[in-house]
Protein backbone atom coordinates (compact mmCIF):
# COMPACT_ATOMS: atom_id res chain seq x y z
CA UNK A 1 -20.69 -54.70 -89.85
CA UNK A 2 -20.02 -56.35 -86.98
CA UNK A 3 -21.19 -54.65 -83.23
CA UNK A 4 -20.13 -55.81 -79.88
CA UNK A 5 -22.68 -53.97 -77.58
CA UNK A 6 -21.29 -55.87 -74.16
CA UNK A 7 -24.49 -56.74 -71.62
CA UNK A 8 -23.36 -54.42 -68.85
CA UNK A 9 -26.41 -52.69 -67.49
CA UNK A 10 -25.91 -49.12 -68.43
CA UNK A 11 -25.22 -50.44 -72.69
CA UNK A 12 -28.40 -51.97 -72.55
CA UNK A 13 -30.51 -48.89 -73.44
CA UNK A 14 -28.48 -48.63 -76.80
CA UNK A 15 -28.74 -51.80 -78.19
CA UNK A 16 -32.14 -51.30 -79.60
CA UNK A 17 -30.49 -48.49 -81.75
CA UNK A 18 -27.46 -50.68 -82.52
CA UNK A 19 -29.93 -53.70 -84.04
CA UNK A 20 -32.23 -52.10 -86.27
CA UNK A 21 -31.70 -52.67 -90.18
CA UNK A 22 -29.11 -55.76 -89.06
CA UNK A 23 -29.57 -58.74 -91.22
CA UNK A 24 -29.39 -61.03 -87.34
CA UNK A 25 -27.98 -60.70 -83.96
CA UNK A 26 -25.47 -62.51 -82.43
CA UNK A 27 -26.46 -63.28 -79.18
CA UNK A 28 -24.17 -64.48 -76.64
CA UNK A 29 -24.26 -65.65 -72.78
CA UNK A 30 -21.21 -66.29 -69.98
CA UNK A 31 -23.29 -69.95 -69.28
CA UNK A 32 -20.87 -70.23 -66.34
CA UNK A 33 -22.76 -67.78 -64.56
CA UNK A 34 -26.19 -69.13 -63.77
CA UNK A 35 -27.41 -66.15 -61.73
CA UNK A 36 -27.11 -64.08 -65.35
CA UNK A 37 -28.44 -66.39 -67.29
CA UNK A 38 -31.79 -65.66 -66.60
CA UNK A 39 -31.83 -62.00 -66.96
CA UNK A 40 -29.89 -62.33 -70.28
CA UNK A 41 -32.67 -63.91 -71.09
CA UNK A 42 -35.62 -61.47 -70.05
CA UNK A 43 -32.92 -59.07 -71.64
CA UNK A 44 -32.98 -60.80 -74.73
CA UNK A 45 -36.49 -61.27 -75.21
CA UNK A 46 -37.35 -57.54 -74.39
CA UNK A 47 -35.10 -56.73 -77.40
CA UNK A 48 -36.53 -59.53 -80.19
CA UNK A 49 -40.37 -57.76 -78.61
CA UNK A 50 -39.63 -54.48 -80.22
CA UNK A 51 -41.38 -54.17 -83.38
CA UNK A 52 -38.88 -52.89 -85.38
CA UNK A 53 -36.72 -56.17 -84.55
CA UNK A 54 -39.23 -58.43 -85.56
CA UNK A 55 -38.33 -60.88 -88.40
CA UNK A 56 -34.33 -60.14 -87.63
CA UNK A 57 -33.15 -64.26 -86.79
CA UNK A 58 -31.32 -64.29 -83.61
């Protein structure tokens, strides 16, 4: 199975839900916009931190 779980603000509560028992997570950033591209990536790490995530290869 295959989820796209987009990055707006208000989906970002659910993807916790959407990774767990995944086998890895497809992560992926607009690189055009610079201003995002730090908060994807506090965003991103917040996720991989959850315990139940650990282990999953991103």
């Amino acid at each position: 199975q295959v989820w796209d779980i987009g990055g707006q603000p208000r989906f970002r509560s659910m993807w916790e839900r959407y990774c767990r028992g995944v086998n890895a997570v497809v992560y992926m950033v607009d690189a055009a916009d610079l201003e995002k591209v730090e908060a994807s990536k506090n965003e991103l790490h917040s996720l991989i931190d959850k315990p139940q995530l650990h282990g999953i290869p991103v």
